[in-house]
Protein backbone atom coordinates (compact mmCIF):
# COMPACT_ATOMS: atom_id res chain seq x y z
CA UNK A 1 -33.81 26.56 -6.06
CA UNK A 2 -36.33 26.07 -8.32
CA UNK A 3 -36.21 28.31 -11.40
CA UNK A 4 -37.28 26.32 -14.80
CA UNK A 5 -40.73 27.42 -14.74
CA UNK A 6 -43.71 29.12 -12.60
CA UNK A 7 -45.88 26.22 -14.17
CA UNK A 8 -43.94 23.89 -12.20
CA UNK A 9 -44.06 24.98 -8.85
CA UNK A 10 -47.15 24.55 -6.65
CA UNK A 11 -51.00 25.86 -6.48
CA UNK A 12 -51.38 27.70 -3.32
CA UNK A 13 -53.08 26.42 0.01
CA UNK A 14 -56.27 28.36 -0.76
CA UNK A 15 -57.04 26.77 -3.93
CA UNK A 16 -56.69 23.08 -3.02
CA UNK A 17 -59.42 24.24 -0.20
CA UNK A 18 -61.99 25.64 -2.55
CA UNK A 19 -61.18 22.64 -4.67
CA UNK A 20 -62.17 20.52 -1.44
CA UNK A 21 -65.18 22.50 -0.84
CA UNK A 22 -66.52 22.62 -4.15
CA UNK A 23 -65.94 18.34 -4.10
CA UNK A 24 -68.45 18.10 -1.26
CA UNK A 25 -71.93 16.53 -2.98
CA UNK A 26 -73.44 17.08 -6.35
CA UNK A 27 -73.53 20.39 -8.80
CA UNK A 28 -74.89 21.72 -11.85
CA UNK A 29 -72.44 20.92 -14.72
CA UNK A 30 -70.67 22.25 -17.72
CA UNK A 31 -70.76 25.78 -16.18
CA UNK A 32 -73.89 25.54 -14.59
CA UNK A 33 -72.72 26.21 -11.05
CA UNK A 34 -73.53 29.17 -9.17
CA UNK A 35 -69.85 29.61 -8.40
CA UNK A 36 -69.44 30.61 -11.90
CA UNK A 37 -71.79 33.86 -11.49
CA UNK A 38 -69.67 35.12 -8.55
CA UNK A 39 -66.50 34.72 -10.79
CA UNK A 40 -67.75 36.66 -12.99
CA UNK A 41 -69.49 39.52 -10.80
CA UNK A 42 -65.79 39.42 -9.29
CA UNK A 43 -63.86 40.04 -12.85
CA UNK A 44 -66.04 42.28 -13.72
CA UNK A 45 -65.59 43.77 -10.82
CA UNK A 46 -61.59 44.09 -10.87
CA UNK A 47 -61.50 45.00 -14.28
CA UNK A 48 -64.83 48.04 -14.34
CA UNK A 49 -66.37 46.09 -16.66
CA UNK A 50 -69.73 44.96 -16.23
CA UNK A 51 -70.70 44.11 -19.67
CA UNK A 52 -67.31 41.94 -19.67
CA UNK A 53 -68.32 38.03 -20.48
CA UNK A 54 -66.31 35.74 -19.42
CA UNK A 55 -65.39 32.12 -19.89
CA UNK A 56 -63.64 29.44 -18.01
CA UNK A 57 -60.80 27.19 -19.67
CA UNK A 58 -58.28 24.95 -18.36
CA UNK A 59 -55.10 25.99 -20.06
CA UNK A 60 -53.87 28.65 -21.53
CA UNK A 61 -53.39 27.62 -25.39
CA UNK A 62 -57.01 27.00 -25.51
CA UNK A 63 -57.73 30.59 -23.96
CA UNK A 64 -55.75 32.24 -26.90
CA UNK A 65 -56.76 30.42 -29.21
CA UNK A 66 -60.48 29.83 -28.87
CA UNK A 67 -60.54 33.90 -28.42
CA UNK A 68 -58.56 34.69 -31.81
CA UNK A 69 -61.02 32.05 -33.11
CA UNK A 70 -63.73 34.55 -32.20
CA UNK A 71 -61.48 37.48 -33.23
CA UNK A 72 -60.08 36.25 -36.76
CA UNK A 73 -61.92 35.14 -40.09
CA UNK A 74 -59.79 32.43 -41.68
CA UNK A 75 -58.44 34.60 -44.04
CA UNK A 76 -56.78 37.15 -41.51
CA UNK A 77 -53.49 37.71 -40.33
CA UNK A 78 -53.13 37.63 -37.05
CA UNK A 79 -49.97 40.19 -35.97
CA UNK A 80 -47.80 38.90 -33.19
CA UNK A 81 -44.32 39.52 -31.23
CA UNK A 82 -41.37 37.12 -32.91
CA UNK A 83 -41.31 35.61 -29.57
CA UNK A 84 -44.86 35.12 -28.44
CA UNK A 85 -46.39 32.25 -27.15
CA UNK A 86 -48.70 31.89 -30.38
CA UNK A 87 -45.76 31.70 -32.53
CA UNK A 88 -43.23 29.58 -30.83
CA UNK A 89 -45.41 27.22 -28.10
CA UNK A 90 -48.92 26.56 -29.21
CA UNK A 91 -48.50 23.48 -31.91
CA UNK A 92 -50.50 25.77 -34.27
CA UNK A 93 -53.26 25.78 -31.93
CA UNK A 94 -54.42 29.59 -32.95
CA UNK A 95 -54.21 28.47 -36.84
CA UNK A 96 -56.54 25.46 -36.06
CA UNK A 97 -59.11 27.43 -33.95
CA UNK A 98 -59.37 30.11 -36.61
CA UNK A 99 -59.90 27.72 -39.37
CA UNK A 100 -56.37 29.30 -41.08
CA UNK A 101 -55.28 32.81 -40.15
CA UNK A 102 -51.91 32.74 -40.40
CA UNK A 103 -49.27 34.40 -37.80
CA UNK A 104 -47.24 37.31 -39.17
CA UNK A 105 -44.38 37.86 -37.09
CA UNK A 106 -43.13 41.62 -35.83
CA UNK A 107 -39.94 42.10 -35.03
CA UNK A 108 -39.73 42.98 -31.21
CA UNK A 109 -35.59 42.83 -30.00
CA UNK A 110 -37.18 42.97 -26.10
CA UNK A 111 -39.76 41.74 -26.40
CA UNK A 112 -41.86 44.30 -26.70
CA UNK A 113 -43.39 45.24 -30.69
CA UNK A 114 -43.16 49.09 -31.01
CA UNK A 115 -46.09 50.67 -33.19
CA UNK A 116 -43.34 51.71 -36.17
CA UNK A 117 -42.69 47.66 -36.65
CA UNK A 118 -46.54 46.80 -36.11
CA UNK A 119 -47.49 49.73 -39.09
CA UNK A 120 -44.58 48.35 -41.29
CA UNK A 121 -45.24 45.00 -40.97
CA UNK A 122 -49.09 45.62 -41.07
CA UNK A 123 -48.61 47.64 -44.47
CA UNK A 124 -50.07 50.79 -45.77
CA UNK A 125 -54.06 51.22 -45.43
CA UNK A 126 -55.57 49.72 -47.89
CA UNK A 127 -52.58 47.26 -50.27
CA UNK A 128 -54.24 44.47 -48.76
CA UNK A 129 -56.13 42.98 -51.72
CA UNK A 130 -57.90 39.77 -51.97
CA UNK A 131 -54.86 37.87 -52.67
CA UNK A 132 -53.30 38.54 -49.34
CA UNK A 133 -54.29 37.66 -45.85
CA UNK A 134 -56.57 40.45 -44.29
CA UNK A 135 -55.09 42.58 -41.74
CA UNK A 136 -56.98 40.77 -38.66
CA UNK A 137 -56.25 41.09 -35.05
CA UNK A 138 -52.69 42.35 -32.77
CA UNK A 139 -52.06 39.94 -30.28
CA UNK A 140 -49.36 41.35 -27.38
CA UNK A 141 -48.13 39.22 -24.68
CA UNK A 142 -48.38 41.00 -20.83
CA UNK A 143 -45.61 39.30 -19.46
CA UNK A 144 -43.64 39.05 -22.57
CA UNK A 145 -41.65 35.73 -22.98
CA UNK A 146 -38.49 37.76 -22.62
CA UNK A 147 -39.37 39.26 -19.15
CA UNK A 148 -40.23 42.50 -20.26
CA UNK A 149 -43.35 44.29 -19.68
CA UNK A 150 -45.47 46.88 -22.26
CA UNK A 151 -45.54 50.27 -20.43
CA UNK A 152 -49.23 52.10 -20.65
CA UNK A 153 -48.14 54.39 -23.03
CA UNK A 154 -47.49 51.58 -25.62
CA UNK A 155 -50.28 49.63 -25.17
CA UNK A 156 -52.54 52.48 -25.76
CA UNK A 157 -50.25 53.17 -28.79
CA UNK A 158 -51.24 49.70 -30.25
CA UNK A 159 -54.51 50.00 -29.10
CA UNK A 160 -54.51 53.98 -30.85
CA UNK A 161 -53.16 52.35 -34.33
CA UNK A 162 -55.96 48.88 -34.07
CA UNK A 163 -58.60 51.58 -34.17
CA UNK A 164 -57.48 53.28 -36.43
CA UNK A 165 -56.94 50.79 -38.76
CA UNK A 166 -60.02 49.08 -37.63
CA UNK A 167 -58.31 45.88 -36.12
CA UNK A 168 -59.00 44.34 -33.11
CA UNK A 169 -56.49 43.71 -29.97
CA UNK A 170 -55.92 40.50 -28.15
CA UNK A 171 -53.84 40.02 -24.97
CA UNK A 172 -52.22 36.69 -23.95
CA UNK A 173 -51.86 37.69 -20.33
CA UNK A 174 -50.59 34.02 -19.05
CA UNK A 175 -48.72 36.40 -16.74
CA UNK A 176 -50.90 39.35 -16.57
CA UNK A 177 -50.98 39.15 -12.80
CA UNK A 178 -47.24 40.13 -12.58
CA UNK A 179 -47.40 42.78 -15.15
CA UNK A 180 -50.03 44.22 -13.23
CA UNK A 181 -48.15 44.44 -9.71
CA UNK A 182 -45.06 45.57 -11.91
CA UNK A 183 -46.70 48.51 -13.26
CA UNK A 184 -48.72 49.61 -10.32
CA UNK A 185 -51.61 49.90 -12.37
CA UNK A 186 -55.43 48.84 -12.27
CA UNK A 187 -56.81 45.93 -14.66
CA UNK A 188 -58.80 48.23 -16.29
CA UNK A 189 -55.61 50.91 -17.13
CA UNK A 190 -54.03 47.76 -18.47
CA UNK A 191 -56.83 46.45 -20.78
CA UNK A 192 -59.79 48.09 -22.27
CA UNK A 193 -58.91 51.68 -21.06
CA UNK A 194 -55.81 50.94 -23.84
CA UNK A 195 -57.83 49.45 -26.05
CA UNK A 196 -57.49 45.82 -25.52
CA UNK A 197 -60.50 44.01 -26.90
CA UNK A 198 -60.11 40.42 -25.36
CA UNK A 199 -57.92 39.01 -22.87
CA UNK A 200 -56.35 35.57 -21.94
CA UNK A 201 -56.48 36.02 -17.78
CA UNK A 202 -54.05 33.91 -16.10
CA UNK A 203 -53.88 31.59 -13.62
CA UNK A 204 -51.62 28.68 -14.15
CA UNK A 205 -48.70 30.28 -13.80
CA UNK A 206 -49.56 32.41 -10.37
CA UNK A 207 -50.68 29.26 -8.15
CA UNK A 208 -53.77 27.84 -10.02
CA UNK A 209 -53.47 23.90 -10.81
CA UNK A 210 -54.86 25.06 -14.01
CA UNK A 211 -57.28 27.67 -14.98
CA UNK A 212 -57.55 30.61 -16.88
CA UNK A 213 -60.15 33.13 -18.06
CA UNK A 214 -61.23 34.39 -21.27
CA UNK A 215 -62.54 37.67 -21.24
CA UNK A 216 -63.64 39.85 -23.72
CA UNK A 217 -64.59 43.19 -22.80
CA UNK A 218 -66.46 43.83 -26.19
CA UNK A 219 -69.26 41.48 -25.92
CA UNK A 220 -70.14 40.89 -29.71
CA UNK A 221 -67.00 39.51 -29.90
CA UNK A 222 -67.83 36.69 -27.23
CA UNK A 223 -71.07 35.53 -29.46
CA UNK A 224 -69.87 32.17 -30.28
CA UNK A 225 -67.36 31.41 -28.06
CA UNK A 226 -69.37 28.63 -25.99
CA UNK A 227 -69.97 27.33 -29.25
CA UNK A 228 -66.26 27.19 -30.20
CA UNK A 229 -65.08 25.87 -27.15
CA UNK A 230 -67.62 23.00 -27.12
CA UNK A 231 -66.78 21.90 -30.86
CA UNK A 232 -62.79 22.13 -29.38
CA UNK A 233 -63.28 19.93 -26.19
CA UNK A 234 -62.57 22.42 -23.79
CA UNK A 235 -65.91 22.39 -21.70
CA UNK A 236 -65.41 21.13 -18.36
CA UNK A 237 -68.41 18.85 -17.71
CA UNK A 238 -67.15 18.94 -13.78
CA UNK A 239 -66.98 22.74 -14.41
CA UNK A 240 -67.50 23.91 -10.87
CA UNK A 241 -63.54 22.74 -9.99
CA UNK A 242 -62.75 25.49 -12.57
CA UNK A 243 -64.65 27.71 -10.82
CA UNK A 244 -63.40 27.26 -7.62
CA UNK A 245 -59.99 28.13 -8.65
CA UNK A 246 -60.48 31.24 -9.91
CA UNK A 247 -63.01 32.38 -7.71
CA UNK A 248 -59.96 31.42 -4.37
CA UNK A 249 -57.35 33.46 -6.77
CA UNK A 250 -59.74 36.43 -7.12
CA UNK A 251 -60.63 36.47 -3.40
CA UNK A 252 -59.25 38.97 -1.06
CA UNK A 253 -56.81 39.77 -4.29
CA UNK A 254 -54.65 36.85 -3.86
CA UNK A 255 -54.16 36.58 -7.21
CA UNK A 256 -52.02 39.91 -7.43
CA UNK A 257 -50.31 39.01 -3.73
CA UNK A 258 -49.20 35.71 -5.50
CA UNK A 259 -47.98 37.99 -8.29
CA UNK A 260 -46.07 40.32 -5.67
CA UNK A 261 -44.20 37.59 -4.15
CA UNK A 262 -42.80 36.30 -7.23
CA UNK A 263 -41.86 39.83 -8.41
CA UNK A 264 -40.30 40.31 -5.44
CA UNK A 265 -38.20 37.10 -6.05
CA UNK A 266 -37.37 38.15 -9.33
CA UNK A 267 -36.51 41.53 -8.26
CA UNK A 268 -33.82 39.42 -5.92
CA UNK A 269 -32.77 37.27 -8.63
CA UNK A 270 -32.13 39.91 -11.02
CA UNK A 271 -30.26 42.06 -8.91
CA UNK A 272 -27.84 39.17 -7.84
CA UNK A 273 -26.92 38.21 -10.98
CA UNK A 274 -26.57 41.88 -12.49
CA UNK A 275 -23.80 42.24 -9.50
CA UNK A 276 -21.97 38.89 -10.61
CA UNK A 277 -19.32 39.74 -13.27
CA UNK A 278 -19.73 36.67 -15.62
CA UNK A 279 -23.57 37.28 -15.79
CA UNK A 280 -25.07 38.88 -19.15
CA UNK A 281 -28.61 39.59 -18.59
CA UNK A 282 -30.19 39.90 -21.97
CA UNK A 283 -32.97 41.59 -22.12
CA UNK A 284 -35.16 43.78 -19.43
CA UNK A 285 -36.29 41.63 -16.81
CA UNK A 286 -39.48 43.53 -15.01
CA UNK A 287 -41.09 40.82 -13.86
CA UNK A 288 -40.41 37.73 -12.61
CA UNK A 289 -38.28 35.61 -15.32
CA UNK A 290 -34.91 36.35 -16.54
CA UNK A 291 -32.66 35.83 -19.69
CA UNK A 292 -28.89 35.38 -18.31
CA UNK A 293 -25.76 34.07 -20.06
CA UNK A 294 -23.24 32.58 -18.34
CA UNK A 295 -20.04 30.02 -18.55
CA UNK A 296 -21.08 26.39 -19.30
CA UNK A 297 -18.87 25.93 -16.15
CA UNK A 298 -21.21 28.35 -13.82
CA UNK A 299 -24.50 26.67 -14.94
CA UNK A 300 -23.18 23.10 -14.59
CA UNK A 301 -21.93 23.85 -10.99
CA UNK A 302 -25.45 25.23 -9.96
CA UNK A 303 -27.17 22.00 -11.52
CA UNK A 304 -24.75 20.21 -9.39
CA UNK A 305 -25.50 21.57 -6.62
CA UNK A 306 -29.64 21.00 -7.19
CA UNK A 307 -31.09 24.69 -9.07
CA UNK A 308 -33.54 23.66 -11.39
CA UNK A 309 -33.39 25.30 -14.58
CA UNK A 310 -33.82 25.82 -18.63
CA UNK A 311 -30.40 25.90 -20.55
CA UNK A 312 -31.87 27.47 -24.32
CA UNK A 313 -28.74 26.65 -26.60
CA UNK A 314 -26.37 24.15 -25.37
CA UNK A 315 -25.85 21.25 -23.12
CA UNK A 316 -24.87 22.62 -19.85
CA UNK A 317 -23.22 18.98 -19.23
CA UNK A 318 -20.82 19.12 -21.96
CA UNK A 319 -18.49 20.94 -23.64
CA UNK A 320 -16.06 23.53 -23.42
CA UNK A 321 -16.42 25.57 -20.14
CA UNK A 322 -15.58 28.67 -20.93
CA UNK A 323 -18.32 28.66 -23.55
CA UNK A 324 -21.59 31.24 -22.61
CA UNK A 325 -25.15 29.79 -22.73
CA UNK A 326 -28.26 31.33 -22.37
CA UNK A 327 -30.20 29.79 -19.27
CA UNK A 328 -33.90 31.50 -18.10
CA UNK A 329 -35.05 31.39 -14.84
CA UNK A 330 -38.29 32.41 -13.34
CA UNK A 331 -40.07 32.61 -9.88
CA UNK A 332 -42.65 31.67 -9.23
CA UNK A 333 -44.87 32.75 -5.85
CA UNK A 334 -43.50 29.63 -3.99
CA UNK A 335 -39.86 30.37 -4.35
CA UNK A 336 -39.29 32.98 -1.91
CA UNK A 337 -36.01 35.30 -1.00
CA UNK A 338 -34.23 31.96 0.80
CA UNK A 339 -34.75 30.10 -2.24
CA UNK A 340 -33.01 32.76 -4.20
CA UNK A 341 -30.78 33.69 -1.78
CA UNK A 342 -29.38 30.48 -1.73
CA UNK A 343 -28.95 30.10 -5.46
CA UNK A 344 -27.23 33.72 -5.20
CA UNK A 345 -25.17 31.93 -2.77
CA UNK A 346 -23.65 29.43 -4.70
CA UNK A 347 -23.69 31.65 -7.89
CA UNK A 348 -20.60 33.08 -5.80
C-alpha cells in the first residue's frame, strides 16, 4: 500500500538487466558509448523527430533546468503554473542555471494555466521595457503536480500564444509517460506538433533508477547545452549506465506499458475513494496521483494499518479527529490493483 511517491517504488526488472549488461568490460565515457546513438535514433523515432538532439541527465531538476538555461537570457521571465515543480521543488535550481531569470507565477486552480491567465500575467505586447524582466520562455508541467493533465487543445493554445508573442515553450514532463497513455495520443501530438520547443522526458518516476532525457526538438536551442551541463556537474563520466536505462524503457514501449499500469492503478484508486462518503477529491485526477481530504481519524487508521503516504497540512498523528487533511497519493507501475484494492479495503 504504497502511495507517497512513484519515485519511491522500484525500477523495473528490465532495467537492472541492461544495467548488468552494460557493466560487463570497458566503454567509451562521458557519452561516448554507442548505446547512446540508439537512444537517440529511438526518441527520435517515437517522437517524428529526426533533427531532435537529445541529452542524457540523471535527475530531473537538472533536465529543467539546464534546458531553461539554454532557453532563458538572465534577464527573462520564465512563466510557470503556481504549482509547478520549478516553483515549489527545485531549490532555485532553474534561477541558478539561467544565471537569474526569475519565475513569474500564473495562477492555475487545477493545475492547469489557461491562455487568458498566461496573456494577463505575460502583459500586453510590447510594456515590457528595460526595467522589467523580458517575457522569456512558458514552462507547463505534463503530469501536472495536481494530477491533472493539459488536453491537446490547450497545449496548442499555449503553444498558438508563445508564437505569437515570440516566446519559447518548455515542458517538464517528469510524468510525460502517463499523460501520454491518458490522452491516447502520440509523442509527437503532445510536443512539437503543439508547439513545445524542449522537453524534460521522464524516467524516474515510471521505473528508471534515475534517468531522464532532455530533448529539444528545435536544435539551435540545444547549441550549448553539453557545455552547460559540463560547467553544472551533470556529465556522467560512466555515461553508458544512463544509457542503458533509457534505451530498456524505450524498448518494445515499456516505457508507456509502465505508464498504463500505474494509470490503471490510479484509475482504481480514484474511483474508490470518489465512492467513499468522507473523501473530497480536490482537483481532477487523470493520471496516476490524487489530491483527497479526509478525517485525521481515516488517515491515521490507514497509517496504522501500513499505507504509505504524504499528509500536506497537518499531523495525521495528532489532533482533533474529526479535522480534514489533505493527503496525496500516487501509483506508481509497481503498485498494482491488489495493492489498491487492499488500501480500498481498509478505507471501508
Amino acid at each position: 500500500m504504497q502511495f507517497a511517491s512513484d519515485n519511491a517504488g522500484p525500477a523495473h526488472p528490465a532495467v537492472l538487466e541492461a544495467i548488468a549488461r552494460a557493466n560487463d568490460g570497458h566503454q567509451r565515457a562521458y557519452g561516448s558509448e554507442s548505446a547512446l546513438d540508439r537512444v537517440r535514433d529511438r526518441i527520435r523515432e517515437i517522437f517524428e523527430a529526426p533533427q531532435a538532439e537529445v541529452h542524457l541527465v540523471g535527475t530531473g531538476t537538472a533536465a529543467n533546468s539546464l534546458i531553461l538555461g539554454c532557453m532563458a537570457q538572465p534577464w527573462d521571465a520564465i512563466f510557470c503554473s503556481e504549482h509547478a515543480h520549478i516553483e515549489h521543488d527545485e531549490g532555485n535550481a532553474p534561477e541558478f542555471y539561467t544565471g537569474g531569470a526569475k519565475l513569474s507565477i500564473v495562477p492555475a486552480p487545477d493545475g492547469r494555466m489557461s491562455v487568458a491567465d498566461l496573456e494577463r500575467v505575460i502583459g500586453p505586447e510590447g510594456a515590457r521595457s528595460f526595467h522589467n524582466a523580458q517575457a522569456g520562455p512558458i514552462s507547463v508541467t505534463q503530469v501536472t503536480e495536481t494530477g491533472a493533465v493539459y488536453g491537446l487543445d490547450q497545449l496548442r493554445a499555449i503553444g498558438d500564444l508563445a508564437r505569437a508573442r515570440g516566446q519559447r515553450v518548455h515542458m517538464d514532463g517528469a510524468r510525460f509517460a502517463n499523460a501520454v497513455a491518458a490522452l491516447g495520443c502520440s509523442p509527437a501530438e503532445m510536443t512539437w506538433k503543439a508547439g513545445v520547443d524542449a522537453l524534460s522526458f521522464g524516467g524516474t518516476k515510471n521505473g528508471l533508477l534515475g534517468v531522464e532525457a532532455a530533448v529539444f526538438f528545435e536544435p539551435d536551442l540545444a547549441r550549448d547545452f553539453a557545455l552547460r551541463r559540463k560547467r553544472g556537474g551533470h556529465l556522467f563520466s560512466k555515461h553508458r549506465f544512463l544509457s542503458a536505462q533509457m534505451e530498456a524503457y524505450l524498448a518494445d514501449d515499456l516505457w508507456l506499458d509502465l505508464a498504463r499500469r500505474a494509470n490503471a492503478a490510479g484509475r482504481m484508486l480514484v474511483e474508490g475513494l470518489r465512492a467513499h462518503e468522507d473523501a473530497e477529491i480536490l482537483y481532477p485526477a487523470e493520471a496516476n496521483l490524487v489530491f483527497v481530504t479526509l478525517p485525521r481519524a481515516t488517515l491515521r487508521r490507514l497509517i496504522e494499518a501500513g499505507a504509505d503516504f504524504y499528509v500536506m497540512d497537518g499531523d495525521p498523528m495528532a489532533g482533533d479527529p474529526e479535522a480534514r487533511l489533505t493527503a496525496r497519493m500516487v501509483c506508481d507501475w509497481s503498485v498494482g490493483e491488489e495493492g489498491v484494492a487492499r488500501f480500498l479495503s481498509l478505507l471501508g
